[in-house]
PDB file of N, CA and C in Angstrom:
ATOM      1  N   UNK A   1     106.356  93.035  38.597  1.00  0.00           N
ATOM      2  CA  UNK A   1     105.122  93.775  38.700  1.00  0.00           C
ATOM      3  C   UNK A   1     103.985  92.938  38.105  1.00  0.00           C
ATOM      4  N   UNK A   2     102.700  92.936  38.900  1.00  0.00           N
ATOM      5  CA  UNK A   2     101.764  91.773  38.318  1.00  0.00           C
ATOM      6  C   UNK A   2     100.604  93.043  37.229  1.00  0.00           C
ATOM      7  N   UNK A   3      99.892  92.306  37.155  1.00  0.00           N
ATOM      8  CA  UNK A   3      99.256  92.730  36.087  1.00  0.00           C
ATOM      9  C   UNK A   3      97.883  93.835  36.770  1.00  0.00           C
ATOM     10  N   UNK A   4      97.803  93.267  37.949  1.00  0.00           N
ATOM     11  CA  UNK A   4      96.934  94.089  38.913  1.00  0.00           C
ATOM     12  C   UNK A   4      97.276  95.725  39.228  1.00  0.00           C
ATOM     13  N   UNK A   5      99.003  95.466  39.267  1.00  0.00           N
ATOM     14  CA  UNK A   5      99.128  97.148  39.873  1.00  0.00           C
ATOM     15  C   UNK A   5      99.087  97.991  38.724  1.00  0.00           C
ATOM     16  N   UNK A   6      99.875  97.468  37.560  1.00  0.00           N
ATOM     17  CA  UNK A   6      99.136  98.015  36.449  1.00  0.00           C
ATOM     18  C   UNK A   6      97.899  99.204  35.745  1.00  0.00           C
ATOM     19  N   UNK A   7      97.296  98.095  36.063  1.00  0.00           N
ATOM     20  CA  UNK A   7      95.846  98.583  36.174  1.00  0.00           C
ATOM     21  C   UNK A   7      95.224  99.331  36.909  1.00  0.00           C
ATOM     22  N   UNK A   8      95.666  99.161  38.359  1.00  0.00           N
ATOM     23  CA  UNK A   8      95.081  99.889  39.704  1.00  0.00           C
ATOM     24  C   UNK A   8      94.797 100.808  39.608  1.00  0.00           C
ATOM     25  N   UNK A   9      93.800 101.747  40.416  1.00  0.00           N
ATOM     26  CA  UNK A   9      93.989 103.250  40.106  1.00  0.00           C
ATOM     27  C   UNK A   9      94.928 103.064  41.596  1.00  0.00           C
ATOM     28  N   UNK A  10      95.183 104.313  41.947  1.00  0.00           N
ATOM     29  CA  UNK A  10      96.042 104.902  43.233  1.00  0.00           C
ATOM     30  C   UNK A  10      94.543 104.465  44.123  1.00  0.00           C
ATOM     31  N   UNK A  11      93.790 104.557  44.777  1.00  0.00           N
ATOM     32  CA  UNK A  11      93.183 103.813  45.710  1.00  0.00           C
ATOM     33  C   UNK A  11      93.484 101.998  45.824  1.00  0.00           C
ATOM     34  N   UNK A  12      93.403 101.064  44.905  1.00  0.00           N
ATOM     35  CA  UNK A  12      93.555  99.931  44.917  1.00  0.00           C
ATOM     36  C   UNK A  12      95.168  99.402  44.688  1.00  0.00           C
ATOM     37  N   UNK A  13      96.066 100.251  44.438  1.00  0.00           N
ATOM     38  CA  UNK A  13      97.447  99.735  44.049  1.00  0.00           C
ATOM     39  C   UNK A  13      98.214 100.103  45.398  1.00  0.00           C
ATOM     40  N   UNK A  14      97.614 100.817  46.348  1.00  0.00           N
ATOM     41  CA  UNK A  14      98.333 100.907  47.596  1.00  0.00           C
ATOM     42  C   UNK A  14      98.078  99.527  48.801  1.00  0.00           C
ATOM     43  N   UNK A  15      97.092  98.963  48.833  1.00  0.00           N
ATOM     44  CA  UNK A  15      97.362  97.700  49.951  1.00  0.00           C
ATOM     45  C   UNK A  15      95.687  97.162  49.607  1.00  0.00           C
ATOM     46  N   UNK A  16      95.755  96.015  48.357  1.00  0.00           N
ATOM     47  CA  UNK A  16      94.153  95.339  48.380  1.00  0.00           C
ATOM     48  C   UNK A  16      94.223  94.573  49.001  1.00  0.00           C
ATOM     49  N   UNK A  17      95.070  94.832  50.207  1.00  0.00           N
ATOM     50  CA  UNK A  17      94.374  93.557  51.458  1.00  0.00           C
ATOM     51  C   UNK A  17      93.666  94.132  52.351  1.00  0.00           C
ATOM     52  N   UNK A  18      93.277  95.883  52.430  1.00  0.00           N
ATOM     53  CA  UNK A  18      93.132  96.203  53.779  1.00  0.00           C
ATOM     54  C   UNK A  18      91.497  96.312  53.519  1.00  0.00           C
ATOM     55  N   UNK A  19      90.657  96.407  54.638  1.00  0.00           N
ATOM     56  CA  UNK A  19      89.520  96.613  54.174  1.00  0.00           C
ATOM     57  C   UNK A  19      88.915  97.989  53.711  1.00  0.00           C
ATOM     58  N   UNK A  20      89.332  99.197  54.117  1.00  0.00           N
ATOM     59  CA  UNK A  20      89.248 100.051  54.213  1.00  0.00           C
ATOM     60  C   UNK A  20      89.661 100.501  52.783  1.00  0.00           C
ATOM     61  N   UNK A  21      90.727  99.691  52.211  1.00  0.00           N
ATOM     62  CA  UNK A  21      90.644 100.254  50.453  1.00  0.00           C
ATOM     63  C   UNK A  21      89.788  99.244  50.006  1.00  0.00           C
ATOM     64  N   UNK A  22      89.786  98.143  50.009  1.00  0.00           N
ATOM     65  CA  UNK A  22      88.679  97.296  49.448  1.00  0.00           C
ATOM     66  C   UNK A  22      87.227  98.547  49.768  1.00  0.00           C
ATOM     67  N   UNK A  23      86.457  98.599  50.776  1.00  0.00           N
ATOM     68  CA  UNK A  23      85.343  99.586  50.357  1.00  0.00           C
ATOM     69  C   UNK A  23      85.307 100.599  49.743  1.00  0.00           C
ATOM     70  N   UNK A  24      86.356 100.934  49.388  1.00  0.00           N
ATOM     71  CA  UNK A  24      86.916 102.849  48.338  1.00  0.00           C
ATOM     72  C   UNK A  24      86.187 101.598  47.433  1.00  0.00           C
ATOM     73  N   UNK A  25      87.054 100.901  47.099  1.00  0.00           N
ATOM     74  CA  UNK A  25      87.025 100.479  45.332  1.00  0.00           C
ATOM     75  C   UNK A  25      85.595 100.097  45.133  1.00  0.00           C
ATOM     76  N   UNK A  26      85.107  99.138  45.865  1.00  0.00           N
ATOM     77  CA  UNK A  26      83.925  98.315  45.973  1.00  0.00           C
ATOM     78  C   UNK A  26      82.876 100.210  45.585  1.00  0.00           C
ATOM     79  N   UNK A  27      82.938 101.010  46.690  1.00  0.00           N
ATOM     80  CA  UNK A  27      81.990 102.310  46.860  1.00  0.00           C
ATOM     81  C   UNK A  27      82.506 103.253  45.445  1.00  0.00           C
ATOM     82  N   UNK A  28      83.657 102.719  44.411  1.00  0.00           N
ATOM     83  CA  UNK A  28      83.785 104.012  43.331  1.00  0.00           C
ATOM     84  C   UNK A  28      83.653 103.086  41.861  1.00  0.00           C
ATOM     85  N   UNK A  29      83.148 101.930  42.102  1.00  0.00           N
ATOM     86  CA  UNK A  29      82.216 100.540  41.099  1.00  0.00           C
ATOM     87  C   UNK A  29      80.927 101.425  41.375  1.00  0.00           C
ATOM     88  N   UNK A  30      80.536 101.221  42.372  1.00  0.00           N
ATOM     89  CA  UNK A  30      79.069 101.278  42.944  1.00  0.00           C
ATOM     90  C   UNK A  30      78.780 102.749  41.669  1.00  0.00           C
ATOM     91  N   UNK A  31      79.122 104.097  42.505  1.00  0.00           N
ATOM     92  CA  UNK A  31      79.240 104.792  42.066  1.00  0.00           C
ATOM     93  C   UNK A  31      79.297 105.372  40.114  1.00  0.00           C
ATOM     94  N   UNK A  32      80.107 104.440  39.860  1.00  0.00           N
ATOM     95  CA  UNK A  32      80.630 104.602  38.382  1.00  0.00           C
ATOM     96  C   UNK A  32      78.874 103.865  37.836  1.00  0.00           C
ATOM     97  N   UNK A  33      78.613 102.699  38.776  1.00  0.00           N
ATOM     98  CA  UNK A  33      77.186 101.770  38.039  1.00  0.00           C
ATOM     99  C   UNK A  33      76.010 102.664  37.550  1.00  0.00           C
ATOM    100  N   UNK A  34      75.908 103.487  38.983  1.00  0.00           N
ATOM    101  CA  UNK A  34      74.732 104.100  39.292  1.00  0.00           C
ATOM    102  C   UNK A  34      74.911 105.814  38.317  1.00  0.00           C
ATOM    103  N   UNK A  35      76.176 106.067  38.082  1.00  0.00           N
ATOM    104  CA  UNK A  35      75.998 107.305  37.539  1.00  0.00           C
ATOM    105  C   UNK A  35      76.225 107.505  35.856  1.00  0.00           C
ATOM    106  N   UNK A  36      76.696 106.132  35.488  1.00  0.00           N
ATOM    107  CA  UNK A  36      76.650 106.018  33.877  1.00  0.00           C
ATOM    108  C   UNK A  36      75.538 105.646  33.300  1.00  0.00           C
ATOM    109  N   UNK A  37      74.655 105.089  33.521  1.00  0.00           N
ATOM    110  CA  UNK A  37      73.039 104.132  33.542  1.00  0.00           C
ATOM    111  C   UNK A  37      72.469 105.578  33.577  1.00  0.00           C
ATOM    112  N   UNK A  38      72.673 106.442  34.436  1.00  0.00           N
ATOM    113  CA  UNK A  38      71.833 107.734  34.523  1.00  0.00           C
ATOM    114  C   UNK A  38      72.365 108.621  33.530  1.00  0.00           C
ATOM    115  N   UNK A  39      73.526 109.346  33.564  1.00  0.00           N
ATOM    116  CA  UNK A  39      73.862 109.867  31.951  1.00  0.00           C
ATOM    117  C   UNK A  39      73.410 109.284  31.104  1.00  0.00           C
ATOM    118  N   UNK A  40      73.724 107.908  30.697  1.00  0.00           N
ATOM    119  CA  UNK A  40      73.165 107.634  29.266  1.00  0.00           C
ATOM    120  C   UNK A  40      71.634 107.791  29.075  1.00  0.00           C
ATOM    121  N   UNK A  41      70.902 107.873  30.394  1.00  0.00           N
ATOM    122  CA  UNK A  41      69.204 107.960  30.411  1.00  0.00           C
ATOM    123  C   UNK A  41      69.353 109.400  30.008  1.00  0.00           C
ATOM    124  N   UNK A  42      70.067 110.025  30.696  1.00  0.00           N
ATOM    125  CA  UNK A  42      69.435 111.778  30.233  1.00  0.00           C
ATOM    126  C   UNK A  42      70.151 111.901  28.670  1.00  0.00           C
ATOM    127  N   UNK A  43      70.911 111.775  28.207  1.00  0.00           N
ATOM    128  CA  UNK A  43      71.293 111.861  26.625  1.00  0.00           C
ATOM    129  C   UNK A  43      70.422 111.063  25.817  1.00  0.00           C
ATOM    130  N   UNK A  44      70.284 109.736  25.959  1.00  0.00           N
ATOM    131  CA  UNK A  44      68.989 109.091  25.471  1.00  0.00           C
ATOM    132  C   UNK A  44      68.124 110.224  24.901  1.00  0.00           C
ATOM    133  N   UNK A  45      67.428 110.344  25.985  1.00  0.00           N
ATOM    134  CA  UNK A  45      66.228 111.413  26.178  1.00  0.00           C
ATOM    135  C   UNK A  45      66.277 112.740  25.320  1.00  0.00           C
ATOM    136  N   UNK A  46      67.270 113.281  25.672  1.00  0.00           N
ATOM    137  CA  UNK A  46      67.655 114.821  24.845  1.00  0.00           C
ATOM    138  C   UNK A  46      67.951 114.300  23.672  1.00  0.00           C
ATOM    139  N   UNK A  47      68.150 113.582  22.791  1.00  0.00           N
ATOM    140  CA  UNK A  47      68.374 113.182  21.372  1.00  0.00           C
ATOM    141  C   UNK A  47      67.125 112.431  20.888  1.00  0.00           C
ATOM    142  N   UNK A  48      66.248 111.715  21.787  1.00  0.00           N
ATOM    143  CA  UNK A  48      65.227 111.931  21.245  1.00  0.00           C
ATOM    144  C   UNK A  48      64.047 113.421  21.290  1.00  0.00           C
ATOM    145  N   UNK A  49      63.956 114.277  22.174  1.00  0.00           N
ATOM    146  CA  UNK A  49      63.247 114.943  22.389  1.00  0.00           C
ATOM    147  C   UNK A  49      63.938 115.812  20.937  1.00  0.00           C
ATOM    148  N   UNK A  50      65.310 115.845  20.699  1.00  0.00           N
ATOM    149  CA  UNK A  50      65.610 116.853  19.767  1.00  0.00           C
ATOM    150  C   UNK A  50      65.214 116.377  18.603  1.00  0.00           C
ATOM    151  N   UNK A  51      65.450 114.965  18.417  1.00  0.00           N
ATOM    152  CA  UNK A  51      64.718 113.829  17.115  1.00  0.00           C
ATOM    153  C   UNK A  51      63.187 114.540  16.705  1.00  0.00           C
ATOM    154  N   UNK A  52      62.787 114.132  17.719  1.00  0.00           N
ATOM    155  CA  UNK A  52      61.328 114.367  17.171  1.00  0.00           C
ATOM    156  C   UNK A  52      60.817 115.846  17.482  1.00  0.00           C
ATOM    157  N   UNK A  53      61.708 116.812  17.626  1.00  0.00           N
ATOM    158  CA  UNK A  53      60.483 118.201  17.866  1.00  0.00           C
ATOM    159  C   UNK A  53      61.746 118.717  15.972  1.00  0.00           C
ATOM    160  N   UNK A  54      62.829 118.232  15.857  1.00  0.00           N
ATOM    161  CA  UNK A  54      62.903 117.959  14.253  1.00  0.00           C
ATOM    162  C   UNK A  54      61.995 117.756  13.428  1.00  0.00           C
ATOM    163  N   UNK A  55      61.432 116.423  13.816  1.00  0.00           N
ATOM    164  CA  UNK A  55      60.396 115.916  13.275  1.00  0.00           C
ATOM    165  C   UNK A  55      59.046 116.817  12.605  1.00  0.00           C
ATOM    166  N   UNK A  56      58.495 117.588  13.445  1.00  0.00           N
ATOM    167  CA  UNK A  56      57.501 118.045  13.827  1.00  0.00           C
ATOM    168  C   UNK A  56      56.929 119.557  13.501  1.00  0.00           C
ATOM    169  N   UNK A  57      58.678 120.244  13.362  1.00  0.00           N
ATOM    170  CA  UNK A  57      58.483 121.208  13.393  1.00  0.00           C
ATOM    171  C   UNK A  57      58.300 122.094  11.612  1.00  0.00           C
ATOM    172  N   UNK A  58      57.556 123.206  11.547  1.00  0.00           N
ATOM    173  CA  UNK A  58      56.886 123.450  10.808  1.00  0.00           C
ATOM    174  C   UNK A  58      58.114 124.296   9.844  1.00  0.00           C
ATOM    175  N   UNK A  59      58.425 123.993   8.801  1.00  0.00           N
ATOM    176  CA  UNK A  59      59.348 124.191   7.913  1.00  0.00           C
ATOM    177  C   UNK A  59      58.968 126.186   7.723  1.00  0.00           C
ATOM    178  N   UNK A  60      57.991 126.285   7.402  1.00  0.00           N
ATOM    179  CA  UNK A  60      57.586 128.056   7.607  1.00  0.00           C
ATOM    180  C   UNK A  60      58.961 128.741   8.786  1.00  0.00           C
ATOM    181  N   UNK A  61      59.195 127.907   9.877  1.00  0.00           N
ATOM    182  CA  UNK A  61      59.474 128.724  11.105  1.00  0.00           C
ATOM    183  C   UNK A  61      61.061 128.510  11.182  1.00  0.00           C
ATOM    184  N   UNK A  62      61.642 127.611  10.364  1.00  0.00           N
ATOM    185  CA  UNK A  62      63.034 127.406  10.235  1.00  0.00           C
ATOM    186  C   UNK A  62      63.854 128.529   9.398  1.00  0.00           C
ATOM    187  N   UNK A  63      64.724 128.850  10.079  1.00  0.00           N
ATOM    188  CA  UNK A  63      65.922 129.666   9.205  1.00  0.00           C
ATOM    189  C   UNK A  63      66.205 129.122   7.623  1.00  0.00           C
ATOM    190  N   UNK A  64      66.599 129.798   6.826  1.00  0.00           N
ATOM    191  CA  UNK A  64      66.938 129.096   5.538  1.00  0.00           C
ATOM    192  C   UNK A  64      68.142 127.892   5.459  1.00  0.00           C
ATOM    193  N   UNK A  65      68.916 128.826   6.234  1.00  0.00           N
ATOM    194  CA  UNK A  65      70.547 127.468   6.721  1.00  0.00           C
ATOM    195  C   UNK A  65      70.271 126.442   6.953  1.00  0.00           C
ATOM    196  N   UNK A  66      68.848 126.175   7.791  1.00  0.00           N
ATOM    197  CA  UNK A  66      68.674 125.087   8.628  1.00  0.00           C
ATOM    198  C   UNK A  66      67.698 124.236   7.377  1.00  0.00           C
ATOM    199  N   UNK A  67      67.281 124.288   6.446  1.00  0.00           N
ATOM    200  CA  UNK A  67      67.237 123.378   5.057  1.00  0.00           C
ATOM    201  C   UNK A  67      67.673 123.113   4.006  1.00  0.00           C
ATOM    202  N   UNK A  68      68.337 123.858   4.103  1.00  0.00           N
ATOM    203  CA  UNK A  68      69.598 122.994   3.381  1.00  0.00           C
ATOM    204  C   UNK A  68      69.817 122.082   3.056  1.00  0.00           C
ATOM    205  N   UNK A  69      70.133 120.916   2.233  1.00  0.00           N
ATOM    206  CA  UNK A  69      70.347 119.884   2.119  1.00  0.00           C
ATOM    207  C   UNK A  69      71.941 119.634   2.349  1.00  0.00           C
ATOM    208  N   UNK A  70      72.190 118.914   3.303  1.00  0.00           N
ATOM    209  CA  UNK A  70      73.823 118.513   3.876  1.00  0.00           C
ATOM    210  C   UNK A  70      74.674 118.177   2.937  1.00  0.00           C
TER     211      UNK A  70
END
């Protein structure tokens, strides 16, 4: 057993000679590129937006729990 099938998922460990699985794999790269780059943009975002309205917000309007010192 080489080190390839291993690894394979079940699309690429059944025949990487044919073309028809070569474009699965090639189209679920593509896929994986384009949709992790975008999650990490929207979490980015929501941890800063939560960062700074932290920041900002007026200690009067917070629950007591929520100053606390950790």
């Amino acid at each position: 057993m080489d080190s390839f099938s291993l690894i394979a998922c079940a699309t690429c460990q059944l025949n990487n000679q044919n073309d028809t699985t070569n474009a699965a794999g090639w189209s679920i790269f593509f896929m994986l590129g384009v949709i992790l780059p975008m999650l990490g943009t929207v979490v980015f975002f929501l941890v800063r937006m939560a960062r700074r309205s932290a920041q900002t917000l007026d200690p009067e309007l917070c629950d007591p729990r929520d100053l606390a010192p950790h």
